[in-house]
N, C-alpha and C. Protein backbone atom coordinates (compact mmCIF):
# COMPACT_ATOMS: atom_id res chain seq x y z
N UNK A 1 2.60 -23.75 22.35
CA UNK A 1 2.74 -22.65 23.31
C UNK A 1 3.09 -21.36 22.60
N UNK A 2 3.96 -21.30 21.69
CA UNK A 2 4.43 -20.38 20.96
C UNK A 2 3.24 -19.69 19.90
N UNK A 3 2.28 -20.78 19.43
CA UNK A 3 1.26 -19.54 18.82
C UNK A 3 0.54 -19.40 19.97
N UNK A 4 -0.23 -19.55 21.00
CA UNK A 4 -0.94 -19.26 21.91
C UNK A 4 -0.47 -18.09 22.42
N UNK A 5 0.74 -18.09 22.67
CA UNK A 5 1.56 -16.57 23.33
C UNK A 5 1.40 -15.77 21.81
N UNK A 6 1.63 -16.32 20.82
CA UNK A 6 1.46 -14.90 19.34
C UNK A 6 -0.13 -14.52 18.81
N UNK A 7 -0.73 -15.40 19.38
CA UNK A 7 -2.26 -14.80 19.54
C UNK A 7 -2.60 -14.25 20.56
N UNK A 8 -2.39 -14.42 21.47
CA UNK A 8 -2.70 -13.65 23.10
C UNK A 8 -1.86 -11.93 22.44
N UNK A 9 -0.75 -12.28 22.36
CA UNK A 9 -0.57 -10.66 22.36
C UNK A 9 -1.10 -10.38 21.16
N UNK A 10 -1.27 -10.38 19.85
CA UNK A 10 -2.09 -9.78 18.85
C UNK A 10 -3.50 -9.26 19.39
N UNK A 11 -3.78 -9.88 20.10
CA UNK A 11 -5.46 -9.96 20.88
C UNK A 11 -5.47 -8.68 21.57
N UNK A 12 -4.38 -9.05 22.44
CA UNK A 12 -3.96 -7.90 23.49
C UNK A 12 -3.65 -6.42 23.10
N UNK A 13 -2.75 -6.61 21.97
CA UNK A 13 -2.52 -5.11 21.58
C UNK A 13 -3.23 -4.33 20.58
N UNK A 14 -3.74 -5.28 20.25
CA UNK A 14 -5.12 -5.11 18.73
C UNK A 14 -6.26 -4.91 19.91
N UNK A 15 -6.61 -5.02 20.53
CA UNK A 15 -8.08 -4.78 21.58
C UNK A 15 -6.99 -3.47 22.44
N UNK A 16 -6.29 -3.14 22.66
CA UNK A 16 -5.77 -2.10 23.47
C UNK A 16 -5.75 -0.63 22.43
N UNK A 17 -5.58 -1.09 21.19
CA UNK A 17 -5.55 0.06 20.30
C UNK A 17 -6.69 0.50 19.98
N UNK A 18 -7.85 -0.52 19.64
CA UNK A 18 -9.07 -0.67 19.31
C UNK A 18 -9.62 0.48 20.87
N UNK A 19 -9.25 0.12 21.72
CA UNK A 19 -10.09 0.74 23.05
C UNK A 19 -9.61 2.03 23.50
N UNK A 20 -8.19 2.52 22.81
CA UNK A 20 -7.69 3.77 22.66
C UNK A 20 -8.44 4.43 22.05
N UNK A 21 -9.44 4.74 20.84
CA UNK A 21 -10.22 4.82 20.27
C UNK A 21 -11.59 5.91 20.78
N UNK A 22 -11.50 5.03 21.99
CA UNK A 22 -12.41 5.46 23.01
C UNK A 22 -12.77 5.82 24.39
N UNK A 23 -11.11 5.42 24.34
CA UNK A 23 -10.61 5.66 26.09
C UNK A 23 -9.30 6.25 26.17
N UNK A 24 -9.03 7.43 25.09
CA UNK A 24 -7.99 8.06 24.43
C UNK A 24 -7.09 7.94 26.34
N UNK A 25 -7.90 9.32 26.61
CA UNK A 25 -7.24 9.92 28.16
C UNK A 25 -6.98 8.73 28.76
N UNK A 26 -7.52 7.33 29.14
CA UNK A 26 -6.97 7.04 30.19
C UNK A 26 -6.02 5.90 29.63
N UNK A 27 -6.00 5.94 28.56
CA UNK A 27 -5.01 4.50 27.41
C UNK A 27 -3.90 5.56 26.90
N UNK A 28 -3.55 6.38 26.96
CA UNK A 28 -2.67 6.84 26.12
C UNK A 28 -1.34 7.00 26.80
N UNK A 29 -0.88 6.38 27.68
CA UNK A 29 0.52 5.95 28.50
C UNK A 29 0.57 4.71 27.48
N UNK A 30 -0.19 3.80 27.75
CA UNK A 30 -0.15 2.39 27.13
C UNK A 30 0.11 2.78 25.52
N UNK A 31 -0.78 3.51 24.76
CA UNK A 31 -0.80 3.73 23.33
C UNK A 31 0.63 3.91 23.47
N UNK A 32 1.11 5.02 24.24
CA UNK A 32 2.26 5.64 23.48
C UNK A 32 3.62 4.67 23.73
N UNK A 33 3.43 3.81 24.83
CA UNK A 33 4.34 2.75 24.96
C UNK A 33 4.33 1.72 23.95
N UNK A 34 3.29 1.38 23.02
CA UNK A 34 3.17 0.37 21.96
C UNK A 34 3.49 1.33 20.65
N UNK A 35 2.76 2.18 20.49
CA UNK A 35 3.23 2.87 19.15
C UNK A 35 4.92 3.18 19.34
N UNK A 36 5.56 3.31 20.44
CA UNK A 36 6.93 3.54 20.57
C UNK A 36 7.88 1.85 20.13
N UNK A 37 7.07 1.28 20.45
CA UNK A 37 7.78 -0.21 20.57
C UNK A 37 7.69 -0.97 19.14
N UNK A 38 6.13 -0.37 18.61
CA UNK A 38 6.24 -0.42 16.95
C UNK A 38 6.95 -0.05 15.75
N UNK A 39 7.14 1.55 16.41
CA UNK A 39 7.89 2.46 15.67
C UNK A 39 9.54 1.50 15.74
N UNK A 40 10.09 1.35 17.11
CA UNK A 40 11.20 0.56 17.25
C UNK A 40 11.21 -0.78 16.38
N UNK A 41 10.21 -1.69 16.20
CA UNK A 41 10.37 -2.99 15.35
C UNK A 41 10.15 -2.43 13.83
N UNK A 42 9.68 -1.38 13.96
CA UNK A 42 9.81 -0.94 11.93
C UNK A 42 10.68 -0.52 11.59
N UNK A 43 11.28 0.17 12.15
CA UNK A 43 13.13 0.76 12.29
C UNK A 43 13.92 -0.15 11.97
N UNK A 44 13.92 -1.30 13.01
CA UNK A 44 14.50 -2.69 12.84
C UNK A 44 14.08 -3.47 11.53
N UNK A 45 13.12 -3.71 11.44
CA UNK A 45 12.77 -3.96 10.21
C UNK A 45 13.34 -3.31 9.10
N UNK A 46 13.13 -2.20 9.31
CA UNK A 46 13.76 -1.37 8.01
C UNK A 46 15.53 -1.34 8.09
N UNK A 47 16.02 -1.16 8.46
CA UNK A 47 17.42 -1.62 8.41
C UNK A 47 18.00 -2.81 8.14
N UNK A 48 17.14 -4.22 8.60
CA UNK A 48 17.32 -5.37 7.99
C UNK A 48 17.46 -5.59 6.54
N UNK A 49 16.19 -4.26 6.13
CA UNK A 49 16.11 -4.35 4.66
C UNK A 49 16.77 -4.04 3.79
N UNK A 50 17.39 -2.80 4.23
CA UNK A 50 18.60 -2.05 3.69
C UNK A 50 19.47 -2.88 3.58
N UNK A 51 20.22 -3.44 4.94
CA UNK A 51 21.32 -4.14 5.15
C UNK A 51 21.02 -5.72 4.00
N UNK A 52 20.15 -6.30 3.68
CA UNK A 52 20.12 -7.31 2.88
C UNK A 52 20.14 -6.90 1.76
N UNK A 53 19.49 -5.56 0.90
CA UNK A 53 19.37 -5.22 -0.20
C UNK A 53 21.26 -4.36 -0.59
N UNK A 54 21.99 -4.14 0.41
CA UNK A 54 23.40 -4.05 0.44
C UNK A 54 24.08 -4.88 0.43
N UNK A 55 23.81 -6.03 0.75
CA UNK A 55 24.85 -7.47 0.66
C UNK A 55 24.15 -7.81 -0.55
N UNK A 56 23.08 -8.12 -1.10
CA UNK A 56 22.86 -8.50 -2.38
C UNK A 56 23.32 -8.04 -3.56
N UNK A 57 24.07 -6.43 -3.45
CA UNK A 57 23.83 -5.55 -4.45
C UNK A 57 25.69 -5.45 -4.94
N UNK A 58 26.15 -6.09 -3.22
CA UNK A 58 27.53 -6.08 -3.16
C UNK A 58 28.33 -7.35 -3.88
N UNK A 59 27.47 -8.81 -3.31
CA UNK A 59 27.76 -10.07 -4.13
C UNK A 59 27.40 -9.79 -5.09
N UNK A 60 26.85 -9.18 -6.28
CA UNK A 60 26.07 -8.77 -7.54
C UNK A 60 27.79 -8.13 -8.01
N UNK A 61 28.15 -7.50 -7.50
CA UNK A 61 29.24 -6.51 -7.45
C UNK A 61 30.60 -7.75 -8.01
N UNK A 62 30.48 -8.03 -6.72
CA UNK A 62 31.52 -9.06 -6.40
C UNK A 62 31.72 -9.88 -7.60
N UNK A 63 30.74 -10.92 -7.83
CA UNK A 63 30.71 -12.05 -8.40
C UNK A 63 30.32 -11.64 -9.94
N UNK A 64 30.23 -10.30 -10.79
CA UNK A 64 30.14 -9.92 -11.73
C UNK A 64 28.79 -10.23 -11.99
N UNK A 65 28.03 -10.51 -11.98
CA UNK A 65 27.04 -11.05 -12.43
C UNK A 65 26.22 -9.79 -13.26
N UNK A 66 24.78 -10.06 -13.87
CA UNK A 66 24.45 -9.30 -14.47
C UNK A 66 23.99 -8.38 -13.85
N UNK A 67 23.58 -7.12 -14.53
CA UNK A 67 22.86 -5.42 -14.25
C UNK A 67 23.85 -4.75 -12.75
N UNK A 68 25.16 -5.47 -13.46
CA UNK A 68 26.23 -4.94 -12.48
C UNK A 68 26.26 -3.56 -12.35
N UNK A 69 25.87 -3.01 -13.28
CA UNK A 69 26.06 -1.11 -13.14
C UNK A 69 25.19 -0.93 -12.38
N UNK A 70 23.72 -1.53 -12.90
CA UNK A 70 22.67 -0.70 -11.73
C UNK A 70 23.04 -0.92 -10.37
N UNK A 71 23.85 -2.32 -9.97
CA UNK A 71 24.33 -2.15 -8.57
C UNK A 71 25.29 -1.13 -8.16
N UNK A 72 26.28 -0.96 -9.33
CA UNK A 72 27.22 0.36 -8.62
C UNK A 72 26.45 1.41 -8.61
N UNK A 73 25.68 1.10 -9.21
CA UNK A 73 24.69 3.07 -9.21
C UNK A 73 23.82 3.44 -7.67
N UNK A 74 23.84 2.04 -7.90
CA UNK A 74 22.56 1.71 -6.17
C UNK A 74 23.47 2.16 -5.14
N UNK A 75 24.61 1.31 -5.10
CA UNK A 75 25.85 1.18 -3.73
C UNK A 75 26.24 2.78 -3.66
N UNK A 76 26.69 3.55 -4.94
CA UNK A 76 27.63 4.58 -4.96
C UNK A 76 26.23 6.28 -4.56
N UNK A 77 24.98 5.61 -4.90
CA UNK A 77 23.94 6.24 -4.59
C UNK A 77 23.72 6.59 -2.98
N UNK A 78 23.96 5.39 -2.50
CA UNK A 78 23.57 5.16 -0.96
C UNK A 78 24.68 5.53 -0.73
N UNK A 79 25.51 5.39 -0.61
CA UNK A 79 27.14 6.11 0.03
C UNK A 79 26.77 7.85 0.36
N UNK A 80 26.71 7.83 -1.41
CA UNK A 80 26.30 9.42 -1.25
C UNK A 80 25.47 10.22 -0.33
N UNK A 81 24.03 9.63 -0.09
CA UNK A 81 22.84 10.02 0.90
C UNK A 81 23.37 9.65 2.10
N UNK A 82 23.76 8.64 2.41
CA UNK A 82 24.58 8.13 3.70
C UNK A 82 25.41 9.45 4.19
N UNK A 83 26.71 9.51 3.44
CA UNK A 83 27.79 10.08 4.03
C UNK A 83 27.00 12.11 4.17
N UNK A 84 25.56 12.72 3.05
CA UNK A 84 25.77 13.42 3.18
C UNK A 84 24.10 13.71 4.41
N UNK A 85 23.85 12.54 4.87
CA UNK A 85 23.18 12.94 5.98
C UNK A 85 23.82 12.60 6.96
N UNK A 86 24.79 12.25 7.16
CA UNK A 86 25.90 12.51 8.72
C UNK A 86 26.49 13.49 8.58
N UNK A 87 27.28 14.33 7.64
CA UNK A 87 27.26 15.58 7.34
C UNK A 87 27.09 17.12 7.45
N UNK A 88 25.83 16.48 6.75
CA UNK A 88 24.93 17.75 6.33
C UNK A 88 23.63 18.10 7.27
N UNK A 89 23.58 16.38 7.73
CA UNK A 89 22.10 16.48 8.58
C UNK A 89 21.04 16.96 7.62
N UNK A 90 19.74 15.96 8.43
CA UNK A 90 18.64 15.95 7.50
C UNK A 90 18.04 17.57 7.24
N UNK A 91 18.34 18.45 8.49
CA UNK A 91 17.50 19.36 8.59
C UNK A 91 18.08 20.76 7.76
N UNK A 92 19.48 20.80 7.09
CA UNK A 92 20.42 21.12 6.23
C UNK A 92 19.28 20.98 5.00
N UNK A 93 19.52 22.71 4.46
CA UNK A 93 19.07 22.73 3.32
C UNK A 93 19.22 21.83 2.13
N UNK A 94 20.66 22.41 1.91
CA UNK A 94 21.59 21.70 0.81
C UNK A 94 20.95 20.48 0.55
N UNK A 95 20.71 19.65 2.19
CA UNK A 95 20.98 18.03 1.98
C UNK A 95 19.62 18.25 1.54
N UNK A 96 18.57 18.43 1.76
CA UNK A 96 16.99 18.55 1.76
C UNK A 96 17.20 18.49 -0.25
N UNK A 97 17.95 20.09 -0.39
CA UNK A 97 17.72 20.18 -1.99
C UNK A 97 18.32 18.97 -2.69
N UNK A 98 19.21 18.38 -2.56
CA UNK A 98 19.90 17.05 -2.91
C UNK A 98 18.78 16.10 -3.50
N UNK A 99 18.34 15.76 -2.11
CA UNK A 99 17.60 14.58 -1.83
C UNK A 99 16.20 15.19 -3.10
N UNK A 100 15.60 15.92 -3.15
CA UNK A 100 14.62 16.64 -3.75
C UNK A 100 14.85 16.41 -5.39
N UNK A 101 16.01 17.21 -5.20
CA UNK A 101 16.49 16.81 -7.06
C UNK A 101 16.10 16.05 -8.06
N UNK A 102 16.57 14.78 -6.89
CA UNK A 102 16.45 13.75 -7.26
C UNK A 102 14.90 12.84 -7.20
N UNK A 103 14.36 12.73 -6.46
CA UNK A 103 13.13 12.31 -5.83
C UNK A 103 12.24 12.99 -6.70
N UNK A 104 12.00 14.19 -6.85
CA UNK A 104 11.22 14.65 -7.70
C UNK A 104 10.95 14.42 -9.32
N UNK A 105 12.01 14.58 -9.76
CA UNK A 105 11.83 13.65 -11.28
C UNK A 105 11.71 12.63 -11.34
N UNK A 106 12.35 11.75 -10.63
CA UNK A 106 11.95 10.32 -10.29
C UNK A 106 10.54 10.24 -10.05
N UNK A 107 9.44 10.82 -9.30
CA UNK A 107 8.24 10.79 -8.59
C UNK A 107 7.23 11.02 -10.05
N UNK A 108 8.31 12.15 -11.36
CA UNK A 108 7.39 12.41 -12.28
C UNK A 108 7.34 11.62 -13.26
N UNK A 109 8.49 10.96 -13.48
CA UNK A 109 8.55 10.15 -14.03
C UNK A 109 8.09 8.71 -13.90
N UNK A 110 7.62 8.24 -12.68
CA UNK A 110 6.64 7.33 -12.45
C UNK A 110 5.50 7.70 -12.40
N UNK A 111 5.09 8.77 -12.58
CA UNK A 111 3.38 9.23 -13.14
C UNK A 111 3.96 8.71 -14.52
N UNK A 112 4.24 9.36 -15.16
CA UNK A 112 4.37 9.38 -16.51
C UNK A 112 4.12 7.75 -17.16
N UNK A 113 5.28 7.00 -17.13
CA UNK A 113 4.79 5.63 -16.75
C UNK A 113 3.67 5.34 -16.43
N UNK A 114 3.12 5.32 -15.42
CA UNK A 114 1.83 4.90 -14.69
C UNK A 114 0.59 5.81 -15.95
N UNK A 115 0.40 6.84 -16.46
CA UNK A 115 0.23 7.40 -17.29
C UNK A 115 -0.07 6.57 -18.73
N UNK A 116 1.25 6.12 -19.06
CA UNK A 116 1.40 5.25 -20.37
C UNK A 116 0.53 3.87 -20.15
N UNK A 117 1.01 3.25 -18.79
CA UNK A 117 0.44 1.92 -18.86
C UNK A 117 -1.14 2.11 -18.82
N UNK A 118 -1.31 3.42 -17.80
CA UNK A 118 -3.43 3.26 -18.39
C UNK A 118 -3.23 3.20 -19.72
N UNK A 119 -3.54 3.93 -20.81
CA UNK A 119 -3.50 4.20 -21.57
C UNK A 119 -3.54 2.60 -22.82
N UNK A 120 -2.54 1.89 -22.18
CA UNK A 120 -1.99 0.64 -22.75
C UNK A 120 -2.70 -0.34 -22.40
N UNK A 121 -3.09 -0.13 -21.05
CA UNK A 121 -4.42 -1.13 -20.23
C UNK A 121 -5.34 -1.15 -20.88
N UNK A 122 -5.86 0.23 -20.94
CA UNK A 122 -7.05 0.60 -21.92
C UNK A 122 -7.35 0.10 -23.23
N UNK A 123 -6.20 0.15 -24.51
CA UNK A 123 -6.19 -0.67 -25.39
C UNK A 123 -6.15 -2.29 -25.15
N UNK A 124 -5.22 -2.56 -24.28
CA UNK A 124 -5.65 -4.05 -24.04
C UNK A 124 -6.79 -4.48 -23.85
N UNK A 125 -7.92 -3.55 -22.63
CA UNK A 125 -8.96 -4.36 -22.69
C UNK A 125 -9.77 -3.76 -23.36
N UNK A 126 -9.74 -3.22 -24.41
CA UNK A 126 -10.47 -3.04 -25.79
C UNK A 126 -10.82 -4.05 -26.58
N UNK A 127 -8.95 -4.48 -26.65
CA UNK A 127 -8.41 -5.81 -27.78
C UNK A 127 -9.11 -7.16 -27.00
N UNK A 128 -9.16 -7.01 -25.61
CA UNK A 128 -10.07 -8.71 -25.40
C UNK A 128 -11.14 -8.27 -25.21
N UNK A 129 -12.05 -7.53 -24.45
CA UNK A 129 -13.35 -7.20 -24.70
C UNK A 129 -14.52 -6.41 -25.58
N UNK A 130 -13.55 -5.93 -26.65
CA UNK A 130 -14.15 -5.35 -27.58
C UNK A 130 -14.73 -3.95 -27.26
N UNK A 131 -15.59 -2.96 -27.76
CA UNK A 131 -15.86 -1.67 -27.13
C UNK A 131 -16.95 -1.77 -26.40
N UNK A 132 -16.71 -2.17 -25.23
CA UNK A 132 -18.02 -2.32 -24.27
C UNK A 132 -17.72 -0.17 -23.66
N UNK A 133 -19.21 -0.27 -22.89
CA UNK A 133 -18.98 1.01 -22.42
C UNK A 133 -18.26 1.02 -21.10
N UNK A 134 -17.57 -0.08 -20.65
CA UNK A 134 -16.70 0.06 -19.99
C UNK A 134 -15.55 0.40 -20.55
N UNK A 135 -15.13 -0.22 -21.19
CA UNK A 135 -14.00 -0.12 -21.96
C UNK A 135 -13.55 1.31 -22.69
N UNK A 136 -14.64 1.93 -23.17
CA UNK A 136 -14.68 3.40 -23.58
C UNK A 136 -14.17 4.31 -22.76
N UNK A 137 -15.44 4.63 -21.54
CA UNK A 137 -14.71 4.85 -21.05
C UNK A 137 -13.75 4.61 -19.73
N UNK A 138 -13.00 3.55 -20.04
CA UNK A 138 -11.19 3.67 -19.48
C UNK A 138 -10.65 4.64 -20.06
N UNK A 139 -10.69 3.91 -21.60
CA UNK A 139 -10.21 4.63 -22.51
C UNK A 139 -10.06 6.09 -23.07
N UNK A 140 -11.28 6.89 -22.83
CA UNK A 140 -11.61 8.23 -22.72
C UNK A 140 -11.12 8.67 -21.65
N UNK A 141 -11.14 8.09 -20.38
CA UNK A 141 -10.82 8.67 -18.92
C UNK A 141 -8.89 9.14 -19.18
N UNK A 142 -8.68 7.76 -19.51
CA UNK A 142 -7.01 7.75 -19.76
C UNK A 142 -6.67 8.89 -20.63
N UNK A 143 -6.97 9.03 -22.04
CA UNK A 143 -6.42 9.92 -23.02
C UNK A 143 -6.82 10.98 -22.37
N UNK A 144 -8.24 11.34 -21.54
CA UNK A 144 -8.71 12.71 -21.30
C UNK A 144 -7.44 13.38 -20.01
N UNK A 145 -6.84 12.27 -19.38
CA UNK A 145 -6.09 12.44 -18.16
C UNK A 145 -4.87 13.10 -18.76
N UNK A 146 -4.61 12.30 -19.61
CA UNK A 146 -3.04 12.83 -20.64
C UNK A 146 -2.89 13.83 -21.37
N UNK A 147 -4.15 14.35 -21.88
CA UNK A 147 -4.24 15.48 -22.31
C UNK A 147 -4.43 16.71 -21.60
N UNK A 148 -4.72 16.03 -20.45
CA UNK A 148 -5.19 16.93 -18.98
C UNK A 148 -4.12 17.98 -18.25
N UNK A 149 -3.15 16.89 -18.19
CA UNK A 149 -2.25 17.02 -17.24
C UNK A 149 -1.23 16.98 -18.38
N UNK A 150 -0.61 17.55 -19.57
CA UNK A 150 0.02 17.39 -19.96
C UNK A 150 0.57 18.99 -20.58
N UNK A 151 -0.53 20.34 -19.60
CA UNK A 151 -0.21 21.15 -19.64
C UNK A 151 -0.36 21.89 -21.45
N UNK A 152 -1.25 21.32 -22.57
CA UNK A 152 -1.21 21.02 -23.87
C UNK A 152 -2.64 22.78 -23.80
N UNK A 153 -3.28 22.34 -22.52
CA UNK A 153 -4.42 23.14 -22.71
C UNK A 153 -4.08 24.70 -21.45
N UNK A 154 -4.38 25.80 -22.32
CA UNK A 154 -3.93 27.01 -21.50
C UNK A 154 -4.58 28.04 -21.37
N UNK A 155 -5.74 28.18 -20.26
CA UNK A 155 -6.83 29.07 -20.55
C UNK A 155 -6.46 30.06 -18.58
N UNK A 156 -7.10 31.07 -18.48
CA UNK A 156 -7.09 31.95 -17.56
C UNK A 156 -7.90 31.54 -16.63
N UNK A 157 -7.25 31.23 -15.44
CA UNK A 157 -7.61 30.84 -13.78
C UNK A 157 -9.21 31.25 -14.08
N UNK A 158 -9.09 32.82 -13.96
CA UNK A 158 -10.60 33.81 -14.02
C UNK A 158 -11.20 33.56 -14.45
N UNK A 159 -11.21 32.51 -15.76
CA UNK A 159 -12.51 32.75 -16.82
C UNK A 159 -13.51 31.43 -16.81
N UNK A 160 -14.65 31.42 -17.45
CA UNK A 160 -14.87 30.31 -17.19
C UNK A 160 -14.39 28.93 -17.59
N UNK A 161 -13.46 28.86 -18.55
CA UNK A 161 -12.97 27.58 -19.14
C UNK A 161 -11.90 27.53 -17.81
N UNK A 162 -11.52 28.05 -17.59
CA UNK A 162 -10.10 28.16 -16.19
C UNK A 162 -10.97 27.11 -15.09
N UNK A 163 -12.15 27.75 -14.82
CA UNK A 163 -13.13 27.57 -13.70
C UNK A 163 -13.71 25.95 -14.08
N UNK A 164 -13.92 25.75 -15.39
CA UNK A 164 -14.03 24.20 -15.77
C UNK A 164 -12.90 23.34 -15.55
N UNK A 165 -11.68 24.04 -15.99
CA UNK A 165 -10.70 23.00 -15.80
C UNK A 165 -10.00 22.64 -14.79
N UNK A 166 -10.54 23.92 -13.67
CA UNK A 166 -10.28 23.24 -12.35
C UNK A 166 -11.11 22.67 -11.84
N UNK A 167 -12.49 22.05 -12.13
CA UNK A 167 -13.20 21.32 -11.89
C UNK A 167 -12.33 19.74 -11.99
N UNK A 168 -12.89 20.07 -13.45
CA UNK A 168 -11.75 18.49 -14.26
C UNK A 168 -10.70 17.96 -13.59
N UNK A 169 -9.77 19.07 -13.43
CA UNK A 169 -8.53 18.33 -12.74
C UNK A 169 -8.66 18.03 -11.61
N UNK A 170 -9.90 18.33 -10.42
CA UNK A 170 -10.12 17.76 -9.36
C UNK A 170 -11.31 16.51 -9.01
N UNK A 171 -11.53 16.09 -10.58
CA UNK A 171 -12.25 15.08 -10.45
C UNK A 171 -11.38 13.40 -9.87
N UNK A 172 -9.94 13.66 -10.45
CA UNK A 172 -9.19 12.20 -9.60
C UNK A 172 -9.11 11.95 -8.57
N UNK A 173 -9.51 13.30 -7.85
CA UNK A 173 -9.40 13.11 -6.15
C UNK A 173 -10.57 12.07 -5.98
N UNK A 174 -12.04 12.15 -6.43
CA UNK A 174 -12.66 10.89 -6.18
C UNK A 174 -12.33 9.84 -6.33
N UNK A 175 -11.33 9.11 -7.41
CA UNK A 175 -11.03 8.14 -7.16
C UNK A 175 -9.71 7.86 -6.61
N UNK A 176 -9.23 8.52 -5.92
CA UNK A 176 -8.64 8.66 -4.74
C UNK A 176 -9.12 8.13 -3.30
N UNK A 177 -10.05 9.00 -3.06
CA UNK A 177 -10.94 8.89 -2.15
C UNK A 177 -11.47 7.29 -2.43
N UNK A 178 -12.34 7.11 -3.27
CA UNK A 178 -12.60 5.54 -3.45
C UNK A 178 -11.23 4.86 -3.09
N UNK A 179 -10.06 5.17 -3.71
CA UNK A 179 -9.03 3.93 -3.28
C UNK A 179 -8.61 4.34 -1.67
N UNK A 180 -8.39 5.46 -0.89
CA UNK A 180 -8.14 5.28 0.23
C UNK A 180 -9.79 4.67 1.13
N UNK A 181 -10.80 4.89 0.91
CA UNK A 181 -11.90 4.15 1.53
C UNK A 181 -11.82 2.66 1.49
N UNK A 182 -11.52 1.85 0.29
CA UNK A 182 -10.58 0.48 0.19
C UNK A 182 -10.42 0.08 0.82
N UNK A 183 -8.62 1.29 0.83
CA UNK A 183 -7.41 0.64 1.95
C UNK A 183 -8.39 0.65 3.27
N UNK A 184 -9.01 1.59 3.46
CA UNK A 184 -9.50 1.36 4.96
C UNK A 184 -10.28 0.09 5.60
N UNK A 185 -11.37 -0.19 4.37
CA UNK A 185 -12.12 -1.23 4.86
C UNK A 185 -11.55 -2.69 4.65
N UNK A 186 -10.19 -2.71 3.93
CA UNK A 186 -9.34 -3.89 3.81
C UNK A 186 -8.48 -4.19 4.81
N UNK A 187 -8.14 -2.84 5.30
CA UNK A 187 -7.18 -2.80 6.43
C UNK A 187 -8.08 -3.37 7.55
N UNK A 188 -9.31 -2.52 8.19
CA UNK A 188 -10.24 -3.15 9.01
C UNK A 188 -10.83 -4.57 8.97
N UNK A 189 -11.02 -5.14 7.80
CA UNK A 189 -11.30 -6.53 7.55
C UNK A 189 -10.10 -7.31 8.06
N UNK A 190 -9.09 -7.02 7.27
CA UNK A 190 -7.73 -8.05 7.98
C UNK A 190 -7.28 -7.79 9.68
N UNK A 191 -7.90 -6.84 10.14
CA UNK A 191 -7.76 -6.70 11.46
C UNK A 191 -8.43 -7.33 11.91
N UNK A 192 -9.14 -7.66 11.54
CA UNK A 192 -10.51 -8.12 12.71
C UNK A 192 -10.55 -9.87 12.04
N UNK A 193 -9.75 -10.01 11.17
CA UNK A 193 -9.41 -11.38 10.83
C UNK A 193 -7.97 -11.99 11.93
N UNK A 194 -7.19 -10.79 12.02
CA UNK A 194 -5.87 -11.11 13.25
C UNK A 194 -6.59 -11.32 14.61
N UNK A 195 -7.43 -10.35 15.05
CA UNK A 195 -8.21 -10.57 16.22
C UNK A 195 -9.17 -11.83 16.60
N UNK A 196 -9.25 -11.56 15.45
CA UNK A 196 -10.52 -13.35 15.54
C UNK A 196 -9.53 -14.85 15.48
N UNK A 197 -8.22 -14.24 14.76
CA UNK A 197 -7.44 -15.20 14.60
C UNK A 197 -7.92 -16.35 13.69
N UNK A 198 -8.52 -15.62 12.40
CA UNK A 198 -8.72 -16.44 11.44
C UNK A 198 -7.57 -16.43 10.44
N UNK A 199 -6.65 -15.13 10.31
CA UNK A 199 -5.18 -15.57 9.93
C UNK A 199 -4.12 -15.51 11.18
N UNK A 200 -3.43 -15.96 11.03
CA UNK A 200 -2.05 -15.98 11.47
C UNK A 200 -1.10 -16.08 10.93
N UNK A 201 -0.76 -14.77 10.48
CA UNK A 201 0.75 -14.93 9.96
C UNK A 201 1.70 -15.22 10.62
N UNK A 202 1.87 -14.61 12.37
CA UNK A 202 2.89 -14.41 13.66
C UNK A 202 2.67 -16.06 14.38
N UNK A 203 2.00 -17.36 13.77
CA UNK A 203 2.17 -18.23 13.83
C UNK A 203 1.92 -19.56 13.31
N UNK A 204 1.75 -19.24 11.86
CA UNK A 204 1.32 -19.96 11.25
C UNK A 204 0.10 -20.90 11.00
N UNK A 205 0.04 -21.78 10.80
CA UNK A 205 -1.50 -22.54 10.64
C UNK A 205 -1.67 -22.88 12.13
């Protein structure tokens, strides 16, 4: 009974969204009552997460165990953002520049990373596949990216090398574009796998 009722409503609200689509005006009481009720279980969700990744970080604390600092750094981190968005409130500069500070080098510093590991990918699959012209260019794409974006090259907006290299640097947006076209048609495939009810996660086999 219990998956029959978790497929009926998947059916139900997955064919109600699907028909919003196309029946915006006369579905959009209903839309906005489900996207509200979604928004509410991701909330929930998301606080579960917090709240478990805080008791984990606290017994970590507690019981000494190892990469004990990174837990006080985590706990004494979240205190901080905590206490200064009841405060300061989100819409508070200050708190905005805070939060920014921080987030932003962090954000560059995982390019950077992400950066290194092409780069490292690239030699790896050199070292097992030898120099195929795939492999090249990775390899060219990667170093050309690092040298790209690494601010090394300094020519005038106006001129034509300026006018090339803003070409160049807007060539990643295509594969951008390729990876959000992906997500889309992966996202649409697994939908229409919930609808057909060829998976079920919300009830198992």
């Amino acid at each position: 009974m219990k998956k029959v009722f978790g497929i009926l409503t998947v059916l139900l609200v997955g064919l109600t969204v699907l028909s919003g689509y196309f029946f915006q005006a006369q579905l959009s009481p209903v839309l906005a009552l489900i996207f509200q009720t979604g928004l509410v279980l991701f909330s929930a969700a998301g606080l579960i997460g917090i709240g478990y990744l805080l008791v984990l970080h606290i017994r970590r604390v507690i019981r000494g165990e190892k990469r004990i600092i990174q837990s006080v750094v985590l706990l004494i981190a979240f205190l901080i953002a905590l206490i200064a968005g009841f405060v300061l409130t989100p819409q508070s500069t200050l708190y905005r520049d805070l939060i920014l500070n921080v987030q932003i080098p962090v954000e560059a510093s995982l390019l950077a990373v992400l950066a290194v590991t092409l780069l490292y990918a690239s030699l790896r699959l050199i070292r097992v596949r030898g120099w195929t012209p795939m492999s090249i260019a990775f390899l060219g794409s990667a170093v050309f990216s690092l040298v790209l974006n690494s601010g090394l090259i300094q020519v005038s907006e106006t001129s034509l090398g300026g006018r090339i290299l803003a070409f160049l640097e807007r060539l990643p947006l295509v594969g951008a574009r390729g990876i959000l076209i992906g997500m889309a048609l992966g996202g649409l495939v697994m939908g229409l796998r919930y609808l057909l009810s060829l998976d079920r996660p919300y009830g198992g086999e």
